[in-house]
Structure formats: structure tokens, C-alpha cells
Protein backbone atom coordinates (compact mmCIF):
# COMPACT_ATOMS: atom_id res chain seq x y z
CA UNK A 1 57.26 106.47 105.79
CA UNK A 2 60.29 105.49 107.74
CA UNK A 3 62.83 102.72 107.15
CA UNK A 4 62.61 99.75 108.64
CA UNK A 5 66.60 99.05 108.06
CA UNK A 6 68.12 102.60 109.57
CA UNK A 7 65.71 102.19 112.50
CA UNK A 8 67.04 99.40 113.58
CA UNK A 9 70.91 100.42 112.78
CA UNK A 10 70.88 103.67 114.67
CA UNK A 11 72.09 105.23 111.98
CA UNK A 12 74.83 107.40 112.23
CA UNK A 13 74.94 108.20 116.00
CA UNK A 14 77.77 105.54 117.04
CA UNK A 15 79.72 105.95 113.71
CA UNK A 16 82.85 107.43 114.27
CA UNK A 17 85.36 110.11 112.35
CA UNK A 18 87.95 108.11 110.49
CA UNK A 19 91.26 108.55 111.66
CA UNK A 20 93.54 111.12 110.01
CA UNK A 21 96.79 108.87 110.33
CA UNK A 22 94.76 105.92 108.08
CA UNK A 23 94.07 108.16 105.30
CA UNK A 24 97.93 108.90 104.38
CA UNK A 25 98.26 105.25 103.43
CA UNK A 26 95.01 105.08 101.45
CA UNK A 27 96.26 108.27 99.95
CA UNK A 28 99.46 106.57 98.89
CA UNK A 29 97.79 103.55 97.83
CA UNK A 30 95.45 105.46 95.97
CA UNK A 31 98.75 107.35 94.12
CA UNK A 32 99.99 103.77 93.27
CA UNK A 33 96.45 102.87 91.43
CA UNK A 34 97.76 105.14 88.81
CA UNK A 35 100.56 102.91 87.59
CA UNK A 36 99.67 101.46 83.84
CA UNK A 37 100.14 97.78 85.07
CA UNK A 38 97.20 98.55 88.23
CA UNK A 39 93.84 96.25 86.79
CA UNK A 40 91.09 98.29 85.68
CA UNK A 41 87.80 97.66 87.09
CA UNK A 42 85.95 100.36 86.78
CA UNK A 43 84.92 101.33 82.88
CA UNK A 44 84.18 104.72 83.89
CA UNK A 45 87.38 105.32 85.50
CA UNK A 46 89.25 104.26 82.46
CA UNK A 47 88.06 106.50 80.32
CA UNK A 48 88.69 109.56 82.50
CA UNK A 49 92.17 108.42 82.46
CA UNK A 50 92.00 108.25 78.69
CA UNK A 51 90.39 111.43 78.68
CA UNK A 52 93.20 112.78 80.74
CA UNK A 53 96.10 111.37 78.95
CA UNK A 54 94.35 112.67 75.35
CA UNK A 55 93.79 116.06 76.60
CA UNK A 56 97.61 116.42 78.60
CA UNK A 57 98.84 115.48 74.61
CA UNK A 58 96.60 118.43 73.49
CA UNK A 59 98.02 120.82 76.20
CA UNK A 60 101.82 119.53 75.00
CA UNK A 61 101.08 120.29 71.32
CA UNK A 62 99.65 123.51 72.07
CA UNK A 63 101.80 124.60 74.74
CA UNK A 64 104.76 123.70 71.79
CA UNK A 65 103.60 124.28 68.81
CA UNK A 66 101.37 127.49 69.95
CA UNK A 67 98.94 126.41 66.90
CA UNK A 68 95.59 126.93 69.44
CA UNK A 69 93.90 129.94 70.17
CA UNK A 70 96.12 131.44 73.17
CA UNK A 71 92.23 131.28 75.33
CA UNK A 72 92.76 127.07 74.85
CA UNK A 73 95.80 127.10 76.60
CA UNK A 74 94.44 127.86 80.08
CA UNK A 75 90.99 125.79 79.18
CA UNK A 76 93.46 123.13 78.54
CA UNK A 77 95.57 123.32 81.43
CA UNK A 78 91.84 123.66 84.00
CA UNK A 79 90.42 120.30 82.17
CA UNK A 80 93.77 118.12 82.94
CA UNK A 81 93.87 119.38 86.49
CA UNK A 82 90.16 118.40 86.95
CA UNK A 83 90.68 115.08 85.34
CA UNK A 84 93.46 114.44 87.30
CA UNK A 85 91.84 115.36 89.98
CA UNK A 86 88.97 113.04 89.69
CA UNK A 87 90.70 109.94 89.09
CA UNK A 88 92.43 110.70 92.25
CA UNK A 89 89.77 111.08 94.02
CA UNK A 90 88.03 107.62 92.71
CA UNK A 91 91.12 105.92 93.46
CA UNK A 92 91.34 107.71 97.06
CA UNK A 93 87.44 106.44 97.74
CA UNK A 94 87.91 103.17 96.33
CA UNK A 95 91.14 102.34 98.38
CA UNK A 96 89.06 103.39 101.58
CA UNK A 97 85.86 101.33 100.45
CA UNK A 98 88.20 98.02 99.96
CA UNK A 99 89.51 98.78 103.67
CA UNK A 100 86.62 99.70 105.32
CA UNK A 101 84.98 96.03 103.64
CA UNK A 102 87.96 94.49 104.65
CA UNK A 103 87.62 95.39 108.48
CA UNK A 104 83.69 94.25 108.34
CA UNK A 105 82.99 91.51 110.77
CA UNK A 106 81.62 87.91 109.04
């Protein structure tokens, strides 16, 4: 069965590439999301970044106090860069979803 809706959009044959030069600003914007005083309004996305700060504190004490197995270290050190790394990433997608709205027509 077919939808009715995409039909009659065309789909994706007339959407076009975004532009490389708009992303750098959505990147930056996306960088200043990350400042404590930036509303939260995703749940999900706050606890990542709890998630992230928690764990970075684990990686201090045992990168200090060397009281962790030496294999934690590394685990450590993989699960703060992928935290990280996704709350970028929401931020990046959800500074290009408030543009893209923004430029809708009506």
C-alpha cells in the first residue's frame, strides 16, 4: 500500500544537500547549548549530560587516585568520549531542526 502523503510531495527528488557553509554556525550554536545556564528541554538529553559529568568525576578519581582496576581507566575514558559525543550531536540536530522550522513558509 502506498502513501497517499509522499505521493503527492514528491518525496525526496527536489530536496536539496544542505549547504556546508550553514552547518559551521549550527555547529557553533550547537557548542554554545552546552553552557549550564542553556534551558533544558529535552529530559533525555539531560541525563546524558548527567551521565557525562558523573562518569568524567569517575575518570578524575581514577585517573588520580589510581584506586580502579588499570582496564577501567580506558573503559572510562571510551564512555565520556561517547557521551560527549552524543550530546553534541543532539545539540548539532536540534540547532538544524529549529532552523530548518524557522525557514518553513506559513
Amino acid at each position: 500500500m502506498r502513501n497517499a502523503a509522499f505521493e503527492a510531495s514528491d518525496g525526496f527528488k527536489n530536496s536539496e544537500p544542505p549547504d556546508t557553509l550553514a552547518l559551521w554556525p549550527a555547529f557553533a550554536q550547537s557548542l554554545k547549548l552546552l553552557r549550564p545556564g542553556a534551558p533544558r528541554t529535552n529530559p533525555a538529553l539531560l541525563m546524558v549530560e548527567i551521565a557525562a559529568i558523573v562518569t568524567t568525576s569517575f575518570l578524575l578519581y581514577a585517573a588520580i587516585c589510581k584506586a580502579h582496576h588499570p582496564q577501567s581507566l580506558p573503559y572510562l575514558i571510551s564512555l565520556d568520549f561517547w557521551l560527549v559525543l552524543g550530546v553534541l550531536a543532539t545539540n548539532f540536530v536540534t540547532v538544524l531542526t529549529r532552523s530548518a522550522t524557522a525557514q518553513l513558509p506559513g
